[in-house]
N, C-alpha and C. Protein backbone atom coordinates (compact mmCIF):
# COMPACT_ATOMS: atom_id res chain seq x y z
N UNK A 1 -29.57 69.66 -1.44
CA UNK A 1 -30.51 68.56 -1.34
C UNK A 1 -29.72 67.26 -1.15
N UNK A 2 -29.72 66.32 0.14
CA UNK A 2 -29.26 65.44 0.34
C UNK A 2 -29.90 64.09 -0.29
N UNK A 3 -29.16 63.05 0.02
CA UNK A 3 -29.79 61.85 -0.57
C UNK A 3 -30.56 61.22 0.48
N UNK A 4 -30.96 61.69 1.38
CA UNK A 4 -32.54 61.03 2.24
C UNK A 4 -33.59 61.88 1.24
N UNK A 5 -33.55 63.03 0.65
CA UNK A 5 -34.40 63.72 0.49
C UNK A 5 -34.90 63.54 -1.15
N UNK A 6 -33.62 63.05 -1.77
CA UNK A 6 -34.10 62.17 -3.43
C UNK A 6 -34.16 60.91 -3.18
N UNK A 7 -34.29 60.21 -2.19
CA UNK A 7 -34.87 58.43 -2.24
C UNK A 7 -35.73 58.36 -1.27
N UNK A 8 -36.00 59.56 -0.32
CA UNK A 8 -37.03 59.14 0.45
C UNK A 8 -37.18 58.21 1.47
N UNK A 9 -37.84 57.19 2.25
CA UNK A 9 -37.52 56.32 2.97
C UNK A 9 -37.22 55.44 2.47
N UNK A 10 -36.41 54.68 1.47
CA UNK A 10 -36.53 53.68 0.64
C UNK A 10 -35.37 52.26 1.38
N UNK A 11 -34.88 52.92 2.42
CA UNK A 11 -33.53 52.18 2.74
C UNK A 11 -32.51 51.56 2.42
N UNK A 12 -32.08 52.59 1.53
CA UNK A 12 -30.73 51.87 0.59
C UNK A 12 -29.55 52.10 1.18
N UNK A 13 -29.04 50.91 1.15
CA UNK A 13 -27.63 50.99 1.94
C UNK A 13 -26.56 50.85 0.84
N UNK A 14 -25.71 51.70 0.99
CA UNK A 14 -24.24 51.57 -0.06
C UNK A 14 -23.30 51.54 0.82
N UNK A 15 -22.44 50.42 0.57
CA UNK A 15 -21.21 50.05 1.12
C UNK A 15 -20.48 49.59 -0.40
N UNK A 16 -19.10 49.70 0.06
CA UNK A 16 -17.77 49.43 -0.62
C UNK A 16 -17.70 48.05 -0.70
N UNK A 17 -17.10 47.42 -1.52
CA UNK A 17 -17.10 46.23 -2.14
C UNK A 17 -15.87 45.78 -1.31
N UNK A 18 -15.30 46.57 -0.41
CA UNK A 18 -14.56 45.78 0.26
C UNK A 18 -14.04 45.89 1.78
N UNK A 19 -15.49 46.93 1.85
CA UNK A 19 -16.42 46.40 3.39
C UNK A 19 -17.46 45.15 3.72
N UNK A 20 -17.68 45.35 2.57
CA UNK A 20 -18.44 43.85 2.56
C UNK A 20 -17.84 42.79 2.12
N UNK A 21 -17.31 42.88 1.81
CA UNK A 21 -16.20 41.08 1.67
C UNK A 21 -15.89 41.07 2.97
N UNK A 22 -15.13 42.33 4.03
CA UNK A 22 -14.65 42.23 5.15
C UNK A 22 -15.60 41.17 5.69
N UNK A 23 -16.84 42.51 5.81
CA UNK A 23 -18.14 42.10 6.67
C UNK A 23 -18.33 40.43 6.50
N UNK A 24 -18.69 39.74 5.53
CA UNK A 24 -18.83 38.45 5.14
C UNK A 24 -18.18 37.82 5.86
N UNK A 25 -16.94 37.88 5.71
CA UNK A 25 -15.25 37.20 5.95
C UNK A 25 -15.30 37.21 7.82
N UNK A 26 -15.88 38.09 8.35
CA UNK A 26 -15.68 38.53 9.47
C UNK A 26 -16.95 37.80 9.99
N UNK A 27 -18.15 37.89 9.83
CA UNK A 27 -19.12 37.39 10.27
C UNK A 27 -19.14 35.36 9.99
N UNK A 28 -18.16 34.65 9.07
CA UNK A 28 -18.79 33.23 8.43
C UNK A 28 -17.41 32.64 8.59
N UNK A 29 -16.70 33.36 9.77
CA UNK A 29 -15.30 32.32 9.91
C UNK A 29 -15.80 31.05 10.41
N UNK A 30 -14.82 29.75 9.71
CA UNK A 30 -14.87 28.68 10.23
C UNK A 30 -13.80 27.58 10.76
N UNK A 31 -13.72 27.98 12.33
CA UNK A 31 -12.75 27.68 12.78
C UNK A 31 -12.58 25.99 12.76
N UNK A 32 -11.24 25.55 12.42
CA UNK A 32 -11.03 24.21 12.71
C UNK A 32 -10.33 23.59 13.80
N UNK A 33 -10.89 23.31 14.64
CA UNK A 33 -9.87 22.36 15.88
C UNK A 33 -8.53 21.65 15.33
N UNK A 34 -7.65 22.26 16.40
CA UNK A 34 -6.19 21.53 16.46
C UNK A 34 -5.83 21.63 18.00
N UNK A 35 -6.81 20.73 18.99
CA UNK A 35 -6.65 20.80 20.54
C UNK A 35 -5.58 19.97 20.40
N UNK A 36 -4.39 20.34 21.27
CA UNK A 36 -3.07 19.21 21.72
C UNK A 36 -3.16 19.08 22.92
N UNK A 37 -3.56 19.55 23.86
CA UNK A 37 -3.84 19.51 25.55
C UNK A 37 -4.68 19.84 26.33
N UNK A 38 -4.42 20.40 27.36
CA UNK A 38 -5.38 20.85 28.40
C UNK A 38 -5.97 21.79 27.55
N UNK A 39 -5.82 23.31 27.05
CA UNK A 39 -6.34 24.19 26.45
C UNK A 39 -7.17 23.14 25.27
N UNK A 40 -7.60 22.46 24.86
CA UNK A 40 -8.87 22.29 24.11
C UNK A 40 -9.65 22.19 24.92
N UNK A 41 -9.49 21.59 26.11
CA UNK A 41 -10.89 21.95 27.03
C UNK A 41 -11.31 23.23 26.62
N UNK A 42 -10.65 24.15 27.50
CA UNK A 42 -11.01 25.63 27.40
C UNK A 42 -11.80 25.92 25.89
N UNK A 43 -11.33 25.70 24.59
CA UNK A 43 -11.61 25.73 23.12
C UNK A 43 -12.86 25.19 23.60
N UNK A 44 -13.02 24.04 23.91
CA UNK A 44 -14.62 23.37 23.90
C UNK A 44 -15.38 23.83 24.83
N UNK A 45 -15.04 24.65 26.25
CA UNK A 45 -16.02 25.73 26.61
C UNK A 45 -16.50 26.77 25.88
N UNK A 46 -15.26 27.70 25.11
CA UNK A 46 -15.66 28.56 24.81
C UNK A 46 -16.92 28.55 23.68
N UNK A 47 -16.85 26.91 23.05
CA UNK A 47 -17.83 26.82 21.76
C UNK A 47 -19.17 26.18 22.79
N UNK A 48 -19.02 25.85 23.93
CA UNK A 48 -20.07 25.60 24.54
C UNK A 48 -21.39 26.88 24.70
N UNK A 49 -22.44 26.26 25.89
CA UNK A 49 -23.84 27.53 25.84
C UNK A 49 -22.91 28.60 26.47
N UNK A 50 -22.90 28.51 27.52
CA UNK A 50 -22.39 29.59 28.29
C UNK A 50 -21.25 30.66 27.82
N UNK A 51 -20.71 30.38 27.02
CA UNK A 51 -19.71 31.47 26.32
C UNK A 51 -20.67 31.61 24.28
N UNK A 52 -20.76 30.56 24.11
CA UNK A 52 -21.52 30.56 22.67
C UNK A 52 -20.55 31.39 21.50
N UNK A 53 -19.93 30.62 20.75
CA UNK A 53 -19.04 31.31 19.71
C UNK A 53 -19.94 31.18 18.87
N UNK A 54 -21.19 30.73 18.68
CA UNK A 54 -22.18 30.59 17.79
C UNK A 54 -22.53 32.34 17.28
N UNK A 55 -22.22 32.87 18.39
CA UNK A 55 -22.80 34.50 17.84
C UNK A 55 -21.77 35.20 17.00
N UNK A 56 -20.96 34.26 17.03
CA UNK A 56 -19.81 35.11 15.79
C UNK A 56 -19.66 34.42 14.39
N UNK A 57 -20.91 33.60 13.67
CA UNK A 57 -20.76 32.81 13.01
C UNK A 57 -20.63 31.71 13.10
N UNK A 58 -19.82 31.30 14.46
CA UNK A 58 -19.07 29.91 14.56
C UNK A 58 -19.56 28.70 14.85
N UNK A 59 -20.53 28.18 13.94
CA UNK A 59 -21.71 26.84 14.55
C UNK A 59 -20.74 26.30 14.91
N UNK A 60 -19.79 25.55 14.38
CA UNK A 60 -19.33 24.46 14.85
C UNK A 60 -17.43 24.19 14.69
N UNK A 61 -16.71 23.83 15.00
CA UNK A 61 -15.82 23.62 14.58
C UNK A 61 -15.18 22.33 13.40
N UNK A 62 -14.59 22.91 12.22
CA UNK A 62 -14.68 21.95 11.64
C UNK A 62 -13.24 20.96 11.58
N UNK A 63 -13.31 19.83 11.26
CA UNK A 63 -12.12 18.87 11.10
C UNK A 63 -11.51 18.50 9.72
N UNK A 64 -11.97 19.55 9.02
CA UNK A 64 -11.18 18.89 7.55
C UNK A 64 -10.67 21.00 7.01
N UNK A 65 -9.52 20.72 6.69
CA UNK A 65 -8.70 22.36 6.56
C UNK A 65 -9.41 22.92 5.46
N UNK A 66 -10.12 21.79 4.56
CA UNK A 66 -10.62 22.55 3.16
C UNK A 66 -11.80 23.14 3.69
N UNK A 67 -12.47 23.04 4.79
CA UNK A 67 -13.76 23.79 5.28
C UNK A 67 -13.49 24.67 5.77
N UNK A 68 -12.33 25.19 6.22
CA UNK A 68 -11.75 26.14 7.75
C UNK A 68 -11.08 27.23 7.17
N UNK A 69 -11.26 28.50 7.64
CA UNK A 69 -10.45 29.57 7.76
C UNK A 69 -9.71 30.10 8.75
N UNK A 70 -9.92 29.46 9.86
CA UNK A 70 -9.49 29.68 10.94
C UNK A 70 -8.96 28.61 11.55
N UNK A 71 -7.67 28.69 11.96
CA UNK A 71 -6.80 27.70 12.29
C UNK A 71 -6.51 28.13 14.14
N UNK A 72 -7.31 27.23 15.01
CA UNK A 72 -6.81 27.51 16.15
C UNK A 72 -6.06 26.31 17.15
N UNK A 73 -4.69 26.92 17.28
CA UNK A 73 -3.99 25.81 17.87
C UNK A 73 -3.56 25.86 19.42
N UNK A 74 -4.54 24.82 19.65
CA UNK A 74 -4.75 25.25 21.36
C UNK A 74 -3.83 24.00 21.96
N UNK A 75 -2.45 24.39 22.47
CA UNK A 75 -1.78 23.26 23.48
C UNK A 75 -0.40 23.10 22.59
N UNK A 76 0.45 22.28 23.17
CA UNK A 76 1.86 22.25 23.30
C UNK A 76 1.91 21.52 21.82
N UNK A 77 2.91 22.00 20.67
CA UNK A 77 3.19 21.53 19.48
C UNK A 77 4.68 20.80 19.89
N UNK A 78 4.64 19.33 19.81
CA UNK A 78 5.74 18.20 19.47
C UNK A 78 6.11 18.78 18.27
N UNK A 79 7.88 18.48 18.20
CA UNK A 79 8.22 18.90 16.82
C UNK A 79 8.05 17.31 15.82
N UNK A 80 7.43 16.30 16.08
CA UNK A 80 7.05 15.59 15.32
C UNK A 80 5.72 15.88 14.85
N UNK A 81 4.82 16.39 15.30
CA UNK A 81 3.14 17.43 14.84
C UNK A 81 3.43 18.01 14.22
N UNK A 82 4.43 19.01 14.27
CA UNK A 82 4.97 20.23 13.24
C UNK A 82 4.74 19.97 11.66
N UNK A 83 5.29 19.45 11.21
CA UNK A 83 4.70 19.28 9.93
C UNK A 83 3.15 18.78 9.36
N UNK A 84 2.63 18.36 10.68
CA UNK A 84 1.34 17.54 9.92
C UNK A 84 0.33 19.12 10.52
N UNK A 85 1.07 20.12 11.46
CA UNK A 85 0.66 21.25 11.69
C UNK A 85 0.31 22.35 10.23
N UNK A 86 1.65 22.00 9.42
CA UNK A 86 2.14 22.92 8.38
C UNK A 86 1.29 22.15 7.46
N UNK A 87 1.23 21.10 7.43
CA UNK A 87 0.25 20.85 5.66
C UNK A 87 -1.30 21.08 6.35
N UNK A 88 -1.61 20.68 7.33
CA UNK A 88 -3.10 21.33 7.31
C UNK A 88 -3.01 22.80 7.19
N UNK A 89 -2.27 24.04 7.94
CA UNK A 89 -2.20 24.82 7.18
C UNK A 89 -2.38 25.49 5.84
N UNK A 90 -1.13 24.78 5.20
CA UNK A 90 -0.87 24.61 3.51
C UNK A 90 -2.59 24.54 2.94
N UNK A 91 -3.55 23.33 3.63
CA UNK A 91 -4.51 23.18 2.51
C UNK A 91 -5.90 23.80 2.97
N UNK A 92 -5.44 24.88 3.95
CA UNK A 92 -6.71 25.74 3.98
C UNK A 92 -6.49 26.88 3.05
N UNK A 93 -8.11 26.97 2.52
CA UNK A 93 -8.35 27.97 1.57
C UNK A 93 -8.29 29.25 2.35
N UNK A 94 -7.10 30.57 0.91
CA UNK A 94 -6.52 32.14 1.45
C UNK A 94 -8.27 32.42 1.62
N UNK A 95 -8.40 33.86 1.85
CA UNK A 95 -7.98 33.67 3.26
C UNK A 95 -7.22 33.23 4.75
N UNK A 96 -6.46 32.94 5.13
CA UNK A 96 -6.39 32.09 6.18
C UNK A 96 -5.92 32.92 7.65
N UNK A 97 -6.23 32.18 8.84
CA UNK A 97 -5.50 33.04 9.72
C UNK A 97 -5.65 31.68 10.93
N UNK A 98 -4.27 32.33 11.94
CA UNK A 98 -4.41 31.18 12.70
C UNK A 98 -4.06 32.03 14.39
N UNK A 99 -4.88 31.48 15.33
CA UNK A 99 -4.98 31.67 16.94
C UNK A 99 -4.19 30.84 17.54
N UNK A 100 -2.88 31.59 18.22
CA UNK A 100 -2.09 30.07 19.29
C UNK A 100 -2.86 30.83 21.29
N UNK A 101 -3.11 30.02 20.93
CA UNK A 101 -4.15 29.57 22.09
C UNK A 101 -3.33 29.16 23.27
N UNK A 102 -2.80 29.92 24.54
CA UNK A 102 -2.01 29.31 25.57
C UNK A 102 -0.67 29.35 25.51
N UNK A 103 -0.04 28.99 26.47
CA UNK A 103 1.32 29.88 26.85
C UNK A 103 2.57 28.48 26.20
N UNK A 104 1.63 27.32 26.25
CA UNK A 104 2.37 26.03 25.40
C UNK A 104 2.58 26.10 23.80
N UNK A 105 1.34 26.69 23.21
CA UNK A 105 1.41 27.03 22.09
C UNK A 105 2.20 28.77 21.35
N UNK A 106 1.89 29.14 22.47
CA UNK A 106 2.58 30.31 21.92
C UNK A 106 4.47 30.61 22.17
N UNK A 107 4.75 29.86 23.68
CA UNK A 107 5.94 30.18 23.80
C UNK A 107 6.47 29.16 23.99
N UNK A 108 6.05 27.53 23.98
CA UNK A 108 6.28 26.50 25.02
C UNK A 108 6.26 26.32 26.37
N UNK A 109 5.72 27.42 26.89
CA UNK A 109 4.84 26.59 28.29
C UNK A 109 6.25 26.48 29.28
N UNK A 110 6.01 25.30 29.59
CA UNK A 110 6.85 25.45 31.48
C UNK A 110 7.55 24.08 30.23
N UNK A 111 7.43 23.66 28.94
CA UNK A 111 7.86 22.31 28.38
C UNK A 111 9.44 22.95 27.43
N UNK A 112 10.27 23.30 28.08
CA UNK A 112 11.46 24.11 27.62
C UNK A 112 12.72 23.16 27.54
N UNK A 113 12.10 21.90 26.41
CA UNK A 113 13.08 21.11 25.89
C UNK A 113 13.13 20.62 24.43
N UNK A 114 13.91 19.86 24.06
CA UNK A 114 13.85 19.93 22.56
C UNK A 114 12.94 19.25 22.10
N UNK A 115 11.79 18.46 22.81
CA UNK A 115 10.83 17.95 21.82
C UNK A 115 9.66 18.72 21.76
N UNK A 116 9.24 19.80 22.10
CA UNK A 116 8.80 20.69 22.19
C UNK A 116 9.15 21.87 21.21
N UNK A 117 7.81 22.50 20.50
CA UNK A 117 8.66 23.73 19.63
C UNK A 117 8.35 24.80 21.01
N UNK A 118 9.48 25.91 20.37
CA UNK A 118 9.15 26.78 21.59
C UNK A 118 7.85 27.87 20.85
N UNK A 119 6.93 27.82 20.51
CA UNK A 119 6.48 28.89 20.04
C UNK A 119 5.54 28.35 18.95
N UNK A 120 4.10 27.94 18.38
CA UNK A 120 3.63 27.95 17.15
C UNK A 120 4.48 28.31 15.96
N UNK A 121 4.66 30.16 15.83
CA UNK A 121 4.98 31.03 14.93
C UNK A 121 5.97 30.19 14.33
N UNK A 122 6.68 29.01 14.88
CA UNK A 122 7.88 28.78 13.92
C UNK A 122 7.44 27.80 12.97
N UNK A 123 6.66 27.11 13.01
CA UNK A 123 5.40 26.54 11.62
C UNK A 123 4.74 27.75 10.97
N UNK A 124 4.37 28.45 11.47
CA UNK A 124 2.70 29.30 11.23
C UNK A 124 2.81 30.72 10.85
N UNK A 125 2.54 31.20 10.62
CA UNK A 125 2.22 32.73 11.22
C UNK A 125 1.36 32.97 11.91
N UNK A 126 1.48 33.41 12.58
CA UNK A 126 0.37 33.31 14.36
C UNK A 126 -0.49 35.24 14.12
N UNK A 127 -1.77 35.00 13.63
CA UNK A 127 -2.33 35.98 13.99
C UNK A 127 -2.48 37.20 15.50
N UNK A 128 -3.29 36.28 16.18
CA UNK A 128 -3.50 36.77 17.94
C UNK A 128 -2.89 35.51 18.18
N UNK A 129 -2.06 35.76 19.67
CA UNK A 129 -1.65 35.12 20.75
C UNK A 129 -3.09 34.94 22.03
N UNK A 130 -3.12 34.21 22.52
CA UNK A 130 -4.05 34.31 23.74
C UNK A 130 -3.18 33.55 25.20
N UNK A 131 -2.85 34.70 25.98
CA UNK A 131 -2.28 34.24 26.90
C UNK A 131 -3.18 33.22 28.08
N UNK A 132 -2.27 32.72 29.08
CA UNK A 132 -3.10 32.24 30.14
C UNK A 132 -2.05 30.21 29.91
N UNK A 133 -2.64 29.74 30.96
CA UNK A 133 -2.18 28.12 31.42
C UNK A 133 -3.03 27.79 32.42
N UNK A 134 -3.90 27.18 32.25
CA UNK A 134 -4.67 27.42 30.39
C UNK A 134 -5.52 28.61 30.28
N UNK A 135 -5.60 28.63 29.15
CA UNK A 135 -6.19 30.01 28.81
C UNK A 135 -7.74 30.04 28.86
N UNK A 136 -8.51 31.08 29.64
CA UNK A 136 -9.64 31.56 29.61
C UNK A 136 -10.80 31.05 28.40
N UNK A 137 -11.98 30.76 28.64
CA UNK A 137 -12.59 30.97 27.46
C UNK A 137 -12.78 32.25 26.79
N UNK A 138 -12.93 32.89 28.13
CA UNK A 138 -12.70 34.47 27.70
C UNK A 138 -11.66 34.89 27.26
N UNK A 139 -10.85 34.73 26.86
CA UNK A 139 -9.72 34.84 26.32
C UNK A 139 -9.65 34.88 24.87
N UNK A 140 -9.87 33.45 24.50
CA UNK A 140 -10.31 32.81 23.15
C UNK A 140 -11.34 34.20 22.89
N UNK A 141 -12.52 34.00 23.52
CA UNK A 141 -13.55 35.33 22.86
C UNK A 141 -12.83 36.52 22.62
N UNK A 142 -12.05 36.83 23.39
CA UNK A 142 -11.25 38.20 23.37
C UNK A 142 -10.51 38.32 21.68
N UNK A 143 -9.85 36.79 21.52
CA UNK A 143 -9.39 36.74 20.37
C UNK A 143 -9.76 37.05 19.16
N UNK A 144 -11.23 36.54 18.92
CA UNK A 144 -11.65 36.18 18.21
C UNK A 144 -12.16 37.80 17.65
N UNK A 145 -12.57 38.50 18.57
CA UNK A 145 -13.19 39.64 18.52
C UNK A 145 -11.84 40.70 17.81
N UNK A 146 -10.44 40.55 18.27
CA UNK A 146 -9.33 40.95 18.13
C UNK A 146 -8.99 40.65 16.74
N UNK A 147 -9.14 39.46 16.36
CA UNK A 147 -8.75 38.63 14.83
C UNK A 147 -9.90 39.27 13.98
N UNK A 148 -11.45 39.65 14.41
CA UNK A 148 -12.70 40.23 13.94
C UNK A 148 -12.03 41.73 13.05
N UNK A 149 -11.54 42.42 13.96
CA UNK A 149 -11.20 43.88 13.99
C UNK A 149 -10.20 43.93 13.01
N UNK A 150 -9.17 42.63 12.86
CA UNK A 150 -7.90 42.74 12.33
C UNK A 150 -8.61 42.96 10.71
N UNK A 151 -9.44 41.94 10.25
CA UNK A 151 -10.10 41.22 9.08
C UNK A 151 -11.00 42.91 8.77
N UNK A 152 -11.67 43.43 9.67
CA UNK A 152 -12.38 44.33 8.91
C UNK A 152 -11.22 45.51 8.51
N UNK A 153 -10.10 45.45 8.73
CA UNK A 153 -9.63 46.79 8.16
C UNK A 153 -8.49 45.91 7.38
N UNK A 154 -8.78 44.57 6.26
CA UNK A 154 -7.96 44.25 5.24
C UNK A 154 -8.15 44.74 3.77
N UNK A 155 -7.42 45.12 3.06
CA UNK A 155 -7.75 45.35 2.12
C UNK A 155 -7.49 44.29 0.79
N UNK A 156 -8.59 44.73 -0.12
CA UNK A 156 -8.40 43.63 -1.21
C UNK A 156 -7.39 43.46 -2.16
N UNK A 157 -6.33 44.19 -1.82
CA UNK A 157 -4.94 44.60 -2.72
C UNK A 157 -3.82 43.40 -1.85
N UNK A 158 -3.92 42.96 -0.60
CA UNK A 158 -3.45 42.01 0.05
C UNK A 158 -3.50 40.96 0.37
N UNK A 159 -4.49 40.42 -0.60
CA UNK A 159 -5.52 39.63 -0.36
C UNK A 159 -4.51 38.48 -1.81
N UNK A 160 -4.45 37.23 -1.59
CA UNK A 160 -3.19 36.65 -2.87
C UNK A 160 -4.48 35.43 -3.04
């Protein structure tokens, strides 16, 4: 005798206490803008109608790190930004995860001199990369969906 057949149609759903934190976590990210160049355009299509990051939770992008879980850094990091990169970091609430957005942010771009970092990751820990100059909105979506997938298979033992 299965359990449709002792509850009947009643529709009870049981999930794990840490599928659903996933689920939550995954569905109510709130990404915060850090556009440095051309690629925030792209960032501000992708939150536009026609792409709509609205269906992944994402009303709006926010500007203060204590609201944000999602750190996306779209365009070329000056190593004088670098630190004001790292304390907004620092004061987003764990959770955290961050998107380098474009081939400036992820590797330094065609900008292969010393005022330039070569790469986000050397502030950050860089979740997804999103290639492109500049990068796709589709791209960004690709990410986001990619960073989605990463979050549902975390567990709460890794979690600090």
């Amino acid at each position: 005798m299965g359990v449709e057949q002792k509850l009947g149609n009643m529709g009870v759903v049981t999930v794990g206490l840490e599928q659903a934190v996933n689920w939550a976590r995954t569905n109510a990210m709130w990404p915060m803008l850090f556009g440095l160049a051309c690629c925030a355009i792209e960032m501000m299509a992708a939150q536009a109608s026609t792409y709509d990051m609205s269906r992944f939770g994402m009303e709006l992008m926010r500007a203060s790190p204590r609201q944000s879980d999602l750190m996306i850094v779209a365009g070329r990091v000056s190593r004088k930004m670098a630190p004001v990169l790292r304390q907004l970091y620092d004061q987003m609430p764990y959770p955290k995860w961050v998107i380098s957005m474009g081939d400036c942010a992820s590797c330094g771009g065609v900008f292969n001199n010393y005022a330039i970092l070569q790469g986000v990751d050397e502030i950050v820990p860089v979740d997804v990369y999103v290639a492109g100059c500049p990068p796709r909105p589709e791209g960004l979506i690709h990410a986001i969906v990619t960073l989605h997938d990463k979050v549902k298979g975390d567990k709460l033992s890794t979690w600090k």
